[in-house]
PDB file of N, CA and C in Angstrom:
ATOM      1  N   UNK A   1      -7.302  10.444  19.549  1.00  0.00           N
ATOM      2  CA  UNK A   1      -7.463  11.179  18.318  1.00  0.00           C
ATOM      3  C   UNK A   1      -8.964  11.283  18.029  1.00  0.00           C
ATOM      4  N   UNK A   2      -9.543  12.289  17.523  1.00  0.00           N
ATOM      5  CA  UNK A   2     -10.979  12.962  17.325  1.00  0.00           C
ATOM      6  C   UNK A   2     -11.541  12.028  16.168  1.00  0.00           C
ATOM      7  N   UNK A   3     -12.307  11.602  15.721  1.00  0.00           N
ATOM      8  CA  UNK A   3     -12.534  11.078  15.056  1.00  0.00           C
ATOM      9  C   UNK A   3     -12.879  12.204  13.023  1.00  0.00           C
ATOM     10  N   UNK A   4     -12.843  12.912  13.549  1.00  0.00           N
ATOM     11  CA  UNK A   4     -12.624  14.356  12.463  1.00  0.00           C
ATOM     12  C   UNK A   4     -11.087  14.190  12.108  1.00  0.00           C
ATOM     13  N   UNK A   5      -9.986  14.290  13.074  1.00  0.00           N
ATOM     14  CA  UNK A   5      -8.446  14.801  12.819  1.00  0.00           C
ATOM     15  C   UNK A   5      -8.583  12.943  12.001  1.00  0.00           C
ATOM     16  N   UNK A   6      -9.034  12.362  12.441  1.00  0.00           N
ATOM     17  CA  UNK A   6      -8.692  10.803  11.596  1.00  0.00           C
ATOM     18  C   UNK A   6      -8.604  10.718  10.657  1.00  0.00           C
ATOM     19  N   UNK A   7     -10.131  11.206  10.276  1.00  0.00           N
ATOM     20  CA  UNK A   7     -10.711  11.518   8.849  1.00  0.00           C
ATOM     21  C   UNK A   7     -10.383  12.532   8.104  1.00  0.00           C
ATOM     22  N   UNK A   8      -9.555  13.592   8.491  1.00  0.00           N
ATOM     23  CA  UNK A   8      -8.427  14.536   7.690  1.00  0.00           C
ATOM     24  C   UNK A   8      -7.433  13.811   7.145  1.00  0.00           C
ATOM     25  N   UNK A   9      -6.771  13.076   8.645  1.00  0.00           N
ATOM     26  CA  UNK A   9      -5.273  12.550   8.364  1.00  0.00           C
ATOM     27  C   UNK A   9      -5.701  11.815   6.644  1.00  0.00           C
ATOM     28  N   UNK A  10      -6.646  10.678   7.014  1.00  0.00           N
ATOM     29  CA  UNK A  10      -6.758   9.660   5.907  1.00  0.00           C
ATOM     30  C   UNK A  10      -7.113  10.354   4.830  1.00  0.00           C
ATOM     31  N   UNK A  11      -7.810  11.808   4.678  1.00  0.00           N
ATOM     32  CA  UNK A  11      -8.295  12.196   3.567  1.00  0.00           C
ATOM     33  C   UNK A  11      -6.872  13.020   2.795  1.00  0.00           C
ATOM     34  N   UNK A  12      -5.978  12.904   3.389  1.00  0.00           N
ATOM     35  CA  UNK A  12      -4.842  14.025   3.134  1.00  0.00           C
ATOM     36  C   UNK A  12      -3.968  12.508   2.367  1.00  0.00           C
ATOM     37  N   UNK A  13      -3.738  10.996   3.091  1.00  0.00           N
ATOM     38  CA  UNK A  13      -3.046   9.836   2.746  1.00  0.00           C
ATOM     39  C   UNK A  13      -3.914   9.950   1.071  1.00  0.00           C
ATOM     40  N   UNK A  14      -5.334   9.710   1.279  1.00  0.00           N
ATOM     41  CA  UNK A  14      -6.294   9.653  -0.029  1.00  0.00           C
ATOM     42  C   UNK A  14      -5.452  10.208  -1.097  1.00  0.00           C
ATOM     43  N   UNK A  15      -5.458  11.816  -0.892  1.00  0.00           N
ATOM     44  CA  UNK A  15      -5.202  12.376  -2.060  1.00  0.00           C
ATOM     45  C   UNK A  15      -3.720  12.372  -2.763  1.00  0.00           C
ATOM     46  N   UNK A  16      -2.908  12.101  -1.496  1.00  0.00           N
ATOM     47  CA  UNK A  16      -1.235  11.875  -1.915  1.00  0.00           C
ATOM     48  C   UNK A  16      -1.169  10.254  -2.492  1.00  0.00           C
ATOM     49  N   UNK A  17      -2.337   9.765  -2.476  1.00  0.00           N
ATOM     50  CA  UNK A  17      -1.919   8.239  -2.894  1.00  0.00           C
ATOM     51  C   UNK A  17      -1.999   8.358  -4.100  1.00  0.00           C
ATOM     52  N   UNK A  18      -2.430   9.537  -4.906  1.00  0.00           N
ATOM     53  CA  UNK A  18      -2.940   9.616  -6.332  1.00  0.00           C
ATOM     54  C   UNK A  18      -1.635   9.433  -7.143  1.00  0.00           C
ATOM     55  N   UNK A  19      -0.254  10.682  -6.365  1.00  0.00           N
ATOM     56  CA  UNK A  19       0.958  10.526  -7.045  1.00  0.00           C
ATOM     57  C   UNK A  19       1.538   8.737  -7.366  1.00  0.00           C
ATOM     58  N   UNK A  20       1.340   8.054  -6.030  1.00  0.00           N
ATOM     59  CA  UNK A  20       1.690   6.778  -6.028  1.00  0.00           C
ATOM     60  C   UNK A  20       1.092   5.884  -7.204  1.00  0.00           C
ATOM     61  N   UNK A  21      -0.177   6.142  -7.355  1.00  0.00           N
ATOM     62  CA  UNK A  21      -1.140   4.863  -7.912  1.00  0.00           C
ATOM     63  C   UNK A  21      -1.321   5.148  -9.841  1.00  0.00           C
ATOM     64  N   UNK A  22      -1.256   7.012  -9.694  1.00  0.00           N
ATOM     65  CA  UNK A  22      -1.769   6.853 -11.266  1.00  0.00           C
ATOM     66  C   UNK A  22      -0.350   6.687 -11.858  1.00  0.00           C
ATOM     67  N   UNK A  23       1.309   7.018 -11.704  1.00  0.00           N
ATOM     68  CA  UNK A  23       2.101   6.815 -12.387  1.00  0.00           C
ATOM     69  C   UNK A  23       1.821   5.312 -13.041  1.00  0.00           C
ATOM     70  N   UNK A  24       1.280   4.160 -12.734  1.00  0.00           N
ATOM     71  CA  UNK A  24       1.330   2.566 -13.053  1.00  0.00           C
ATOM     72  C   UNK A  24       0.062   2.433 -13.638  1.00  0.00           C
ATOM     73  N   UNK A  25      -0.658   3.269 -14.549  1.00  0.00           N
ATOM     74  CA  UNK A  25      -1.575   3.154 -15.061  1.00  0.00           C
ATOM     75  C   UNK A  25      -1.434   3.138 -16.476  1.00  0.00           C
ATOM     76  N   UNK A  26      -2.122   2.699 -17.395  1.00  0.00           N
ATOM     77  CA  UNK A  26      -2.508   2.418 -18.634  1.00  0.00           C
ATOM     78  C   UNK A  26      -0.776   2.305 -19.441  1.00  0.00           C
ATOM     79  N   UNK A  27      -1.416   1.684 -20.605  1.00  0.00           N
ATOM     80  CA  UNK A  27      -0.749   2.080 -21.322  1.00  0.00           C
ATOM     81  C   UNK A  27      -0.425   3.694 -22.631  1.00  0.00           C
ATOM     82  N   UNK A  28       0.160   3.948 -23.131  1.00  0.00           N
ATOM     83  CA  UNK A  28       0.277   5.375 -23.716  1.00  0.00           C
ATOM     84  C   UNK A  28      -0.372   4.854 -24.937  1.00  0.00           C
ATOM     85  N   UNK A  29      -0.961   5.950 -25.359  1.00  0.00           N
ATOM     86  CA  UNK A  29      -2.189   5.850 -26.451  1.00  0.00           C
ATOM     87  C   UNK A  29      -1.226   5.535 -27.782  1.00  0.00           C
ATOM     88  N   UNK A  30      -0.262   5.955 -27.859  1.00  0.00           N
ATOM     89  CA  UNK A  30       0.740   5.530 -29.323  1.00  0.00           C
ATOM     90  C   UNK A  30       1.338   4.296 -29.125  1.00  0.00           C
ATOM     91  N   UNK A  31       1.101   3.369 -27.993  1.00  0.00           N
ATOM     92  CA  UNK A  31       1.389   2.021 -27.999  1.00  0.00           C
ATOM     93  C   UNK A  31       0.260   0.690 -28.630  1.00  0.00           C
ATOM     94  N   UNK A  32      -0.865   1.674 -28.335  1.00  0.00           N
ATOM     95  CA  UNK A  32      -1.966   0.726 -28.610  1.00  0.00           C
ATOM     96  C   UNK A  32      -2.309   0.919 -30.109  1.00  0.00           C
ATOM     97  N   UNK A  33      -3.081  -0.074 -30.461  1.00  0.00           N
ATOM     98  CA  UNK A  33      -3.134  -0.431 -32.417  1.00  0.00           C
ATOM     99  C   UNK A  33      -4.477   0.473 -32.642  1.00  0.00           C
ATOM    100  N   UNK A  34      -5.192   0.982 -31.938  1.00  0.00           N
ATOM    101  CA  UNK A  34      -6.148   2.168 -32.355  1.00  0.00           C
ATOM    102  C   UNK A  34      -5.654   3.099 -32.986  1.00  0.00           C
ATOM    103  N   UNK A  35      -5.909   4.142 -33.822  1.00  0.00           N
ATOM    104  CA  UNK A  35      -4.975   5.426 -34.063  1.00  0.00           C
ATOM    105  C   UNK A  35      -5.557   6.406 -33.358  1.00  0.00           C
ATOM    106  N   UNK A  36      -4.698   7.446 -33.371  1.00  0.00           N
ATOM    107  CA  UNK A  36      -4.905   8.465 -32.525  1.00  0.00           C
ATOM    108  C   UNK A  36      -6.599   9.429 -32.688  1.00  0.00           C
ATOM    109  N   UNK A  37      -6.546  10.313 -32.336  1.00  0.00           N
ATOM    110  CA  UNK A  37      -7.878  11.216 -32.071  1.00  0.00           C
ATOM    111  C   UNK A  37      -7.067  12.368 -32.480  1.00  0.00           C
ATOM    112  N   UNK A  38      -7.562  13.182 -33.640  1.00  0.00           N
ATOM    113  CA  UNK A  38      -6.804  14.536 -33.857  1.00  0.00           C
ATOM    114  C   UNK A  38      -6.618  15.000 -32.803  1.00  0.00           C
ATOM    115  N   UNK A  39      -5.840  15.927 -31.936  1.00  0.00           N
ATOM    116  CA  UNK A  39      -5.365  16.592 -30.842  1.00  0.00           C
ATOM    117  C   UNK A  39      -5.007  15.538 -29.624  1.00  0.00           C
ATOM    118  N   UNK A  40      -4.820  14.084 -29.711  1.00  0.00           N
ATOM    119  CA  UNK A  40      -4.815  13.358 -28.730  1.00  0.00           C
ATOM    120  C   UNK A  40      -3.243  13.387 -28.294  1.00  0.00           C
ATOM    121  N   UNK A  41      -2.551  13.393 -26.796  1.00  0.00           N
ATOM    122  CA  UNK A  41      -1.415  13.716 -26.807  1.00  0.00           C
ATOM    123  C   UNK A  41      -1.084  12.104 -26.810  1.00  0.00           C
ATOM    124  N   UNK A  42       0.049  11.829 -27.433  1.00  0.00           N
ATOM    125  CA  UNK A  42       0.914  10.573 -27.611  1.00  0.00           C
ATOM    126  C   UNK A  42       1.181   9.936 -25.992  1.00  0.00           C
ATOM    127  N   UNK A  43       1.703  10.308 -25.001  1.00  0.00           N
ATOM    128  CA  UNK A  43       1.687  10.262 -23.714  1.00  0.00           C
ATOM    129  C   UNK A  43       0.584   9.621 -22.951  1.00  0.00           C
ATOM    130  N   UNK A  44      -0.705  10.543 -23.614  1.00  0.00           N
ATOM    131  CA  UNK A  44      -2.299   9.763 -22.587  1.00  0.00           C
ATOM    132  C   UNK A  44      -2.446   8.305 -22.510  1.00  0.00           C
ATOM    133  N   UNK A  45      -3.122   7.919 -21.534  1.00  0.00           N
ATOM    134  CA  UNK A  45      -3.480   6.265 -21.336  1.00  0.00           C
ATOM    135  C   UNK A  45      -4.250   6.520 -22.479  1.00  0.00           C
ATOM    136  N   UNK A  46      -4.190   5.020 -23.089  1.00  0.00           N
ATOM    137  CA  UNK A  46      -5.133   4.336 -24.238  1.00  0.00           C
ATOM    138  C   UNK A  46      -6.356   4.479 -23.802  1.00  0.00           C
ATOM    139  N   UNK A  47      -6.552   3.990 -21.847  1.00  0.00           N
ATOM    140  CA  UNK A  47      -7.767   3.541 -21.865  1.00  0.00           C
ATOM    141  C   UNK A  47      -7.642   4.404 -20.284  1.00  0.00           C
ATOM    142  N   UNK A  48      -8.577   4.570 -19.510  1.00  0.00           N
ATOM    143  CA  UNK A  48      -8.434   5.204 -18.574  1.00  0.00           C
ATOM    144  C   UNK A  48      -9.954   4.347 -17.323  1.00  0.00           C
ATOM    145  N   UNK A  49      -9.435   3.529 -16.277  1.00  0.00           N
ATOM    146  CA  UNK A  49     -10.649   3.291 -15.383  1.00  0.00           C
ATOM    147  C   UNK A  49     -10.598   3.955 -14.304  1.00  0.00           C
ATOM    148  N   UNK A  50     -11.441   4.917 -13.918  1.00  0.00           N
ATOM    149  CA  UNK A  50     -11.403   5.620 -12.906  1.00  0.00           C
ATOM    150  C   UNK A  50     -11.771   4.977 -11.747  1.00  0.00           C
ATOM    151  N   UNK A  51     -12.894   3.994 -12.113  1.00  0.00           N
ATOM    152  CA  UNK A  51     -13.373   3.244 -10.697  1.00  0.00           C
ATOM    153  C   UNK A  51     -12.129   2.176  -9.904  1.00  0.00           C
ATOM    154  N   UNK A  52     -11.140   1.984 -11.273  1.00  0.00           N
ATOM    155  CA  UNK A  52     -10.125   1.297 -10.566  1.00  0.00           C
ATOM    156  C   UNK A  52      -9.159   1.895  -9.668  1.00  0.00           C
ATOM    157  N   UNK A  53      -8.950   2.607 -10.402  1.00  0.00           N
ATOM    158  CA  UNK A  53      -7.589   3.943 -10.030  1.00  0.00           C
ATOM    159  C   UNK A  53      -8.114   4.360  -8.265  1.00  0.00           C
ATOM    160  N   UNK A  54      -9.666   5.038  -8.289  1.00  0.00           N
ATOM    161  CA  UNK A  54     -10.136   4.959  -6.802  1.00  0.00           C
ATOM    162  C   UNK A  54     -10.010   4.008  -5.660  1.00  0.00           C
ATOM    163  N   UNK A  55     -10.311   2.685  -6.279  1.00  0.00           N
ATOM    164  CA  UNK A  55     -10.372   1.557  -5.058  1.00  0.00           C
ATOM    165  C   UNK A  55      -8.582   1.563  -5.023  1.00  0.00           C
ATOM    166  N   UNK A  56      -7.783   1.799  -5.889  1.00  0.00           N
ATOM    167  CA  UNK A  56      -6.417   1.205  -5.565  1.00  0.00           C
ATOM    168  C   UNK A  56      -5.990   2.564  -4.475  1.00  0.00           C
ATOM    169  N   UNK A  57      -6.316   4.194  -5.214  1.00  0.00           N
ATOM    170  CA  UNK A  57      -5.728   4.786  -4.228  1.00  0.00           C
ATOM    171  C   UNK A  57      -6.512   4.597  -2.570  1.00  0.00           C
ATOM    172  N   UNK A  58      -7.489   3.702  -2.329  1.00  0.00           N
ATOM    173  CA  UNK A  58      -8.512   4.227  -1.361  1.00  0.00           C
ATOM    174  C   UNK A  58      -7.355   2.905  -0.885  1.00  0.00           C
ATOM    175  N   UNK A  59      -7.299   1.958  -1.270  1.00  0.00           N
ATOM    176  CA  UNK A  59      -6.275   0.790  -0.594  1.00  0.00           C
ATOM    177  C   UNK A  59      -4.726   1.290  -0.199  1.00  0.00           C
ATOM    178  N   UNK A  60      -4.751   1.792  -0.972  1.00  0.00           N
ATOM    179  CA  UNK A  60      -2.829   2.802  -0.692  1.00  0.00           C
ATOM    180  C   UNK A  60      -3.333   3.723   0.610  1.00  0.00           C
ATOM    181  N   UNK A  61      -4.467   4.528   0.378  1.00  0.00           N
ATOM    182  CA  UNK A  61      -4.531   5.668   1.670  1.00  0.00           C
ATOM    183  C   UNK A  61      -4.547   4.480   3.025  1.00  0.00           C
ATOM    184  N   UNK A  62      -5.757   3.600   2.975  1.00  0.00           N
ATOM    185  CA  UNK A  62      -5.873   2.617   4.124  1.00  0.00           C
ATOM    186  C   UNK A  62      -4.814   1.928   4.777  1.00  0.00           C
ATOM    187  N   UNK A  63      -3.656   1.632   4.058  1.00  0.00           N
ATOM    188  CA  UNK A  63      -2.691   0.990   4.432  1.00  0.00           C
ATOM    189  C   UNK A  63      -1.491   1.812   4.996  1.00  0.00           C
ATOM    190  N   UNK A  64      -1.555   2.807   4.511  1.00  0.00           N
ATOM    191  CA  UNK A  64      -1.021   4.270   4.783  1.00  0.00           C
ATOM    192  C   UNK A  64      -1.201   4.686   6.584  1.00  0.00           C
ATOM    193  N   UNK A  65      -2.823   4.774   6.506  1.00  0.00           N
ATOM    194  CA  UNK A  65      -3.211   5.415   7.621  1.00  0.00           C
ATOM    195  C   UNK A  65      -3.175   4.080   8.256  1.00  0.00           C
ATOM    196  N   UNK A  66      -2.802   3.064   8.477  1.00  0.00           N
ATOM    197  CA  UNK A  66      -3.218   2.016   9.372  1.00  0.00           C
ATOM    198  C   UNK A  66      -1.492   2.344   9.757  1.00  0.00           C
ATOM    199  N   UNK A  67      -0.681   2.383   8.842  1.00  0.00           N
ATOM    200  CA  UNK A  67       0.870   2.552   9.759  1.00  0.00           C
ATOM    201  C   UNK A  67       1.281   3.606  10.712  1.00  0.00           C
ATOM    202  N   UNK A  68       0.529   4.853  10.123  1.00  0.00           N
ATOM    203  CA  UNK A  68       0.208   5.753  10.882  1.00  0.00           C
ATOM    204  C   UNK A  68      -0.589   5.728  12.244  1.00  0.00           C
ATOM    205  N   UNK A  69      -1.865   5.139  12.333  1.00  0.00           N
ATOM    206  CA  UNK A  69      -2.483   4.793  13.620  1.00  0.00           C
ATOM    207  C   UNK A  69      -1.267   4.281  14.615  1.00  0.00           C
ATOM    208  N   UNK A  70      -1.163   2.961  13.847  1.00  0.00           N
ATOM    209  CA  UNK A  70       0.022   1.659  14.831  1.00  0.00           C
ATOM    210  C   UNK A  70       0.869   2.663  15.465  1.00  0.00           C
ATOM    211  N   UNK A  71       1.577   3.769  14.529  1.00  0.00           N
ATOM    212  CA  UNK A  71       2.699   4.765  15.042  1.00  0.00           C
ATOM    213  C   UNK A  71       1.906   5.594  16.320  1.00  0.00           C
ATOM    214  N   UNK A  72       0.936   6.090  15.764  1.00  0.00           N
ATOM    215  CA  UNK A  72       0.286   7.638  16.981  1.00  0.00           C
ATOM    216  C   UNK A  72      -0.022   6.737  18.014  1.00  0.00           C
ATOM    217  N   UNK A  73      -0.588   5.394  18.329  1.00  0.00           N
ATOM    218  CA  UNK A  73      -1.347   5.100  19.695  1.00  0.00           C
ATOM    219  C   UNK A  73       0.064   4.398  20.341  1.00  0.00           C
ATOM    220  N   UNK A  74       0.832   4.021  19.728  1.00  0.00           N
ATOM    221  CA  UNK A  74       2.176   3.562  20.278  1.00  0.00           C
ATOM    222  C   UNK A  74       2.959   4.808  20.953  1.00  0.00           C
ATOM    223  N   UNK A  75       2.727   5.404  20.599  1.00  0.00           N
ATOM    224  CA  UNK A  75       3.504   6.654  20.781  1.00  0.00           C
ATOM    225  C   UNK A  75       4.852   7.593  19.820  1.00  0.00           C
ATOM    226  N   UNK A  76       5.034   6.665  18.622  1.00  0.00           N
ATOM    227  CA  UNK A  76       6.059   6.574  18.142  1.00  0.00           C
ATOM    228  C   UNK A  76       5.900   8.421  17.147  1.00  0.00           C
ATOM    229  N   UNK A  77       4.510   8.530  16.699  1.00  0.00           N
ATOM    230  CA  UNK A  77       4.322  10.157  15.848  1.00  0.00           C
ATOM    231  C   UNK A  77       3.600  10.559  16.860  1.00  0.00           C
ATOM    232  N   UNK A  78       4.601  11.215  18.155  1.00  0.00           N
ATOM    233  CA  UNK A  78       4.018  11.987  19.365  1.00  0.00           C
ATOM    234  C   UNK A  78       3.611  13.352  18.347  1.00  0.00           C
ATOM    235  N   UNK A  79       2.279  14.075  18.481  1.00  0.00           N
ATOM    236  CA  UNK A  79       2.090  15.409  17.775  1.00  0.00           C
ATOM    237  C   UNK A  79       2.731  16.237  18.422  1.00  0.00           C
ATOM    238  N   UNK A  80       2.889  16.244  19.945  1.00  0.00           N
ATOM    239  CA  UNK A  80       4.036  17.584  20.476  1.00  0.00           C
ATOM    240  C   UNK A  80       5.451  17.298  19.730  1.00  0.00           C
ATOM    241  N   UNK A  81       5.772  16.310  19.520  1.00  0.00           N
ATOM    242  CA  UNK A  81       7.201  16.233  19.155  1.00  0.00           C
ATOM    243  C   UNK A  81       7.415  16.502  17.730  1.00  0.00           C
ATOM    244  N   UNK A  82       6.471  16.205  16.791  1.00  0.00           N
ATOM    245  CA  UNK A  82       6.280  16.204  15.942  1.00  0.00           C
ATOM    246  C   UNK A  82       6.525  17.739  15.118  1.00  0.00           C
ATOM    247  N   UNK A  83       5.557  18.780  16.005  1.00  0.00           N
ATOM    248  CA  UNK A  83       5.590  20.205  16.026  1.00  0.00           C
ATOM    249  C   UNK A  83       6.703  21.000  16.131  1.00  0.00           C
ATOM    250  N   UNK A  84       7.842  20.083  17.123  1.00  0.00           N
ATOM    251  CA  UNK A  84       8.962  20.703  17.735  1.00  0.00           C
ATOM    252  C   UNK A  84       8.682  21.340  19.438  1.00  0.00           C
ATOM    253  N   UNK A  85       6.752  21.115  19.609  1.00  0.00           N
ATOM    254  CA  UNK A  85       6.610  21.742  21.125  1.00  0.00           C
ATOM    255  C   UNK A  85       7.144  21.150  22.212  1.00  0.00           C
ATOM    256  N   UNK A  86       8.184  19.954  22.193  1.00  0.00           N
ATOM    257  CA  UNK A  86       7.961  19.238  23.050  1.00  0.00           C
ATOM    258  C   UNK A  86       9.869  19.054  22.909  1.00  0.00           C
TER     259      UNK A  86
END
């Protein structure tokens, strides 16, 4: 594998880890004892860390693409088969 198609695969795990990681984030702003912000939706996190949210999805993509590797050099996600060329 090219060291480019790697760095796709993992950048493609990256961005799908977002669905995984931000559902378990914050709490909803009408739970917390602050009051609201005129126009604030009831739903939003109270508090929002982005630097966290990154390292967790960058740990979800890594662990992701490491099952993936184990699979492609084993042979197990052949790309011809994968395609249907094969």
């Amino acid at each position: 594998m090219k060291w480019t198609s790697a760095l796709a695969i993992f950048t493609l795990f990256w961005v799908f880890s977002a669905f995984f990681v931000l559902p378990f984030h914050g709490r909803r702003a009408e739970d917390e004892a602050a009051p609201l912000i005129a126009g604030q939706d009831r739903g939003a996190p109270a508090t929002f860390r982005p630097k966290r949210v990154l390292a967790q999805m960058t740990i979800a993509a890594a662990i992701c693409f490491a099952i993936y590797y184990v699979a492609y050099v084993n042979g197990w996600a052949d790309p011809n088969v994968l395609s249907g060329r094969a």
